[in-house]
N, C-alpha and C. Protein backbone atom coordinates (compact mmCIF):
# COMPACT_ATOMS: atom_id res chain seq x y z
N UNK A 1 14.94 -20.97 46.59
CA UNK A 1 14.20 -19.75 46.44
C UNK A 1 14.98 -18.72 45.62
N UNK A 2 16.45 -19.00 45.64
CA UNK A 2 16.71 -17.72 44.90
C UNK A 2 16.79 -18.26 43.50
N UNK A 3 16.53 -19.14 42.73
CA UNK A 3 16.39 -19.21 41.42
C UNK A 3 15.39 -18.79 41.10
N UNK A 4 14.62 -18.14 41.48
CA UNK A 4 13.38 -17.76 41.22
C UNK A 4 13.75 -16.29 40.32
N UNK A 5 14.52 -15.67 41.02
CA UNK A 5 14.64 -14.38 40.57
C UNK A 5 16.05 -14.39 39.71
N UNK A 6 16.65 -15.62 38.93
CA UNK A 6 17.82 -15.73 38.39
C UNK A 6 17.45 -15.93 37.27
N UNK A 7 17.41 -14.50 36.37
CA UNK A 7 16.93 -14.78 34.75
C UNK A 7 18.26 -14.62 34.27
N UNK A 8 19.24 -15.65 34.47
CA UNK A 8 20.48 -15.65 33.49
C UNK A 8 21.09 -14.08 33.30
N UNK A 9 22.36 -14.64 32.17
CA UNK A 9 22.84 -13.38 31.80
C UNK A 9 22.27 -12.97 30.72
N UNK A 10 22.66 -11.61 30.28
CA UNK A 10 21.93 -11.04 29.09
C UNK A 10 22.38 -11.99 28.51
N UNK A 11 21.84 -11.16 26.93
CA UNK A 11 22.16 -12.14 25.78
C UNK A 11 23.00 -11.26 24.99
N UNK A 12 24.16 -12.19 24.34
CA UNK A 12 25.46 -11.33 23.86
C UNK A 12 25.18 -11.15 22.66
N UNK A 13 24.70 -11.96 22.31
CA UNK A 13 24.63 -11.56 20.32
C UNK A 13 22.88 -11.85 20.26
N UNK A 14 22.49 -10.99 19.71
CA UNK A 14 21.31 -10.62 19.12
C UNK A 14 21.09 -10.93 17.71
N UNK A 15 20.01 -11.75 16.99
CA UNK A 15 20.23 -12.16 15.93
C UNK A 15 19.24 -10.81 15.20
N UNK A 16 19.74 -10.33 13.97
CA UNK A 16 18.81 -9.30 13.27
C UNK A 16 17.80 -9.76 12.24
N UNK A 17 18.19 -11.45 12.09
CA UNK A 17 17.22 -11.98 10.54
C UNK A 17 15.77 -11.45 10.56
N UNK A 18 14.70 -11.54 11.75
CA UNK A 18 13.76 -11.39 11.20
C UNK A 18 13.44 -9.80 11.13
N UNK A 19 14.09 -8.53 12.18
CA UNK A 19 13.90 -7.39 11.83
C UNK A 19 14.47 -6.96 9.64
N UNK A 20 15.26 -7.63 9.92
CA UNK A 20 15.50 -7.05 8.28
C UNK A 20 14.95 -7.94 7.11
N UNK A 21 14.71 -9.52 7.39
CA UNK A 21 13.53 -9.98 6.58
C UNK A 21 12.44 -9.24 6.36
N UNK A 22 11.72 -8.48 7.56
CA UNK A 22 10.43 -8.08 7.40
C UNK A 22 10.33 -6.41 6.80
N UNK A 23 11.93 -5.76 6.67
CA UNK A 23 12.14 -4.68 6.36
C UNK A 23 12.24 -4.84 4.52
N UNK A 24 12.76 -6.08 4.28
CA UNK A 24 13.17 -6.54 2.91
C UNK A 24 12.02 -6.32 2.24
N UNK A 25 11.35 -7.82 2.56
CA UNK A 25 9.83 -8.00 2.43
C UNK A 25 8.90 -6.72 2.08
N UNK A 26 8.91 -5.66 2.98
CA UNK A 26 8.14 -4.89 3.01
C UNK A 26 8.35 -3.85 1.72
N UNK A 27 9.94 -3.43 1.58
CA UNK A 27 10.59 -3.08 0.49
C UNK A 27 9.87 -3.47 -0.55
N UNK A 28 10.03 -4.58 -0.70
CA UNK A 28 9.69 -5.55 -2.04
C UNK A 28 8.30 -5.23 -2.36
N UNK A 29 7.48 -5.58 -1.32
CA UNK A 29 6.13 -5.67 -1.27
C UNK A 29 5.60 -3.87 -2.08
N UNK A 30 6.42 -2.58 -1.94
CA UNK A 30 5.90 -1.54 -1.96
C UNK A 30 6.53 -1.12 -3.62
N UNK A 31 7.71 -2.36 -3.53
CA UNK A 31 8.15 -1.87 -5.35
C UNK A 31 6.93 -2.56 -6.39
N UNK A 32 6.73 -3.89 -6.16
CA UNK A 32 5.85 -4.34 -6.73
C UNK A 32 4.61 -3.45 -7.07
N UNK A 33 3.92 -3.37 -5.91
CA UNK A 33 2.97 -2.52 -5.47
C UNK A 33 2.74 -0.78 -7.06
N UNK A 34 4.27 -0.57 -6.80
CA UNK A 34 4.34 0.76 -7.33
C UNK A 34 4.75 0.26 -8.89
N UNK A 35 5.35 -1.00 -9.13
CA UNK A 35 5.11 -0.90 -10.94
C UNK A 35 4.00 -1.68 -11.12
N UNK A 36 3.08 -2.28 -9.95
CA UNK A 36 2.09 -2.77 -10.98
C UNK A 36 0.96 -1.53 -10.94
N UNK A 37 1.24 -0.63 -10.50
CA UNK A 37 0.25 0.62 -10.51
C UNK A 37 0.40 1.47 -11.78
N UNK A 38 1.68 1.69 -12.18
CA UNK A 38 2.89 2.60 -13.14
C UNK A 38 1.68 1.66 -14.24
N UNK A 39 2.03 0.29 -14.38
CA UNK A 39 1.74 -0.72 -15.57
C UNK A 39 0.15 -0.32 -15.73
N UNK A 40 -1.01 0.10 -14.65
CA UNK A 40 -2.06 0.15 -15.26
C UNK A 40 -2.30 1.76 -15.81
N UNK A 41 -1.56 2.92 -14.83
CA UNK A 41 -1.92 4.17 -15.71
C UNK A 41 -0.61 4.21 -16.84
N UNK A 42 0.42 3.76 -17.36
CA UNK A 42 0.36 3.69 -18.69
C UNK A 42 -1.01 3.26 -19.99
N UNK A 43 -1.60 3.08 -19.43
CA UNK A 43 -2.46 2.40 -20.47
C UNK A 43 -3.28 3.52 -20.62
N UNK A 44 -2.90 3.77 -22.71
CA UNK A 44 -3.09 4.92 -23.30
C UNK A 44 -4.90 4.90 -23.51
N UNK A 45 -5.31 4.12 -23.25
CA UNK A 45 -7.04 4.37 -23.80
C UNK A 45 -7.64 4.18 -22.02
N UNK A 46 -7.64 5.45 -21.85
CA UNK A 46 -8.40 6.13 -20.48
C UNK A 46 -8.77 7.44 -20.92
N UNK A 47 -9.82 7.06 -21.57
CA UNK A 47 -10.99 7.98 -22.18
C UNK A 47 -11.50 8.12 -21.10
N UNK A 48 -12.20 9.39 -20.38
CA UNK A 48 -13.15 9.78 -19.68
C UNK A 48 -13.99 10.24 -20.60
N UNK A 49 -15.54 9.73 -20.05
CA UNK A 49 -16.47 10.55 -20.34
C UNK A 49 -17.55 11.41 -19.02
N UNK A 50 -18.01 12.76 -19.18
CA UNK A 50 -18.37 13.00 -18.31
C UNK A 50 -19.97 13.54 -18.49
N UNK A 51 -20.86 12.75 -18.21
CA UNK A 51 -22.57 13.30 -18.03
C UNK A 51 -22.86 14.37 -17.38
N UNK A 52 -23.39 15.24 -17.81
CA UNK A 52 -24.13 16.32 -17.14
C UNK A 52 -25.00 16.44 -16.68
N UNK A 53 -25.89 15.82 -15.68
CA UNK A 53 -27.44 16.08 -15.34
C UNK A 53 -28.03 16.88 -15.51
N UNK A 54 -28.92 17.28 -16.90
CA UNK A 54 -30.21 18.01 -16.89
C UNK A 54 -31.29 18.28 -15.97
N UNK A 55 -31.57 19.74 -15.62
CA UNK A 55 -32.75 19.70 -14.92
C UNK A 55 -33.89 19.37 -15.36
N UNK A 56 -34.93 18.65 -14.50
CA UNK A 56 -36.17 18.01 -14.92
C UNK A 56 -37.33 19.48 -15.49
N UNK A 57 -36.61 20.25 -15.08
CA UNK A 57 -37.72 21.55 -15.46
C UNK A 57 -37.67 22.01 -16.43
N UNK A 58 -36.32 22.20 -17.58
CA UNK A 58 -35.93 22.89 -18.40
C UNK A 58 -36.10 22.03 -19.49
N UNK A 59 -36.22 22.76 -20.74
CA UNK A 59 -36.61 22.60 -21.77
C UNK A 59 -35.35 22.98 -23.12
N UNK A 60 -34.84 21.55 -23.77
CA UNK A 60 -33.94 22.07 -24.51
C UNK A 60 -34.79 22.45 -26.02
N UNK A 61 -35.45 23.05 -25.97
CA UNK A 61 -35.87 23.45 -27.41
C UNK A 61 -34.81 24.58 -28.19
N UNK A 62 -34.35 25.10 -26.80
CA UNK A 62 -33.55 26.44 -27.58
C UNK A 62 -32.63 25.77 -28.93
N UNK A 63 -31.95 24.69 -28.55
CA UNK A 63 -30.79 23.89 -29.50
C UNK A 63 -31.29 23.98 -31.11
């Protein structure tokens, strides 16, 4: 009966691989992220054009 409640000793060494794999990773994941964003607003032909909606009531004769 008393092994029941015998969860060993702690544990002495703690391994860190996957906390800082997933810190790496994530790193990585947010540089990418940020030059493939950089790579599309460099791109010099981002012409806006912007429409104006005319009212259906008005009359452009003045022009």
């Amino acid at each position: 009966m008393r092994d029941r409640d015998n969860y060993g000793r702690p544990e002495q060494r703690a391994s860190t691989g996957l906390p800082l794999s997933i810190m790496l990773l994530s790193m990585l994941t947010i540089a990418v992220y940020l030059i493939v964003a950089d790579a599309f607003l460099q791109n010099e032909s981002r012409d806006v054009a912007v429409y104006i909606p005319t009212a259906s009531g008005q009359n452009n004769a003045s022009e």
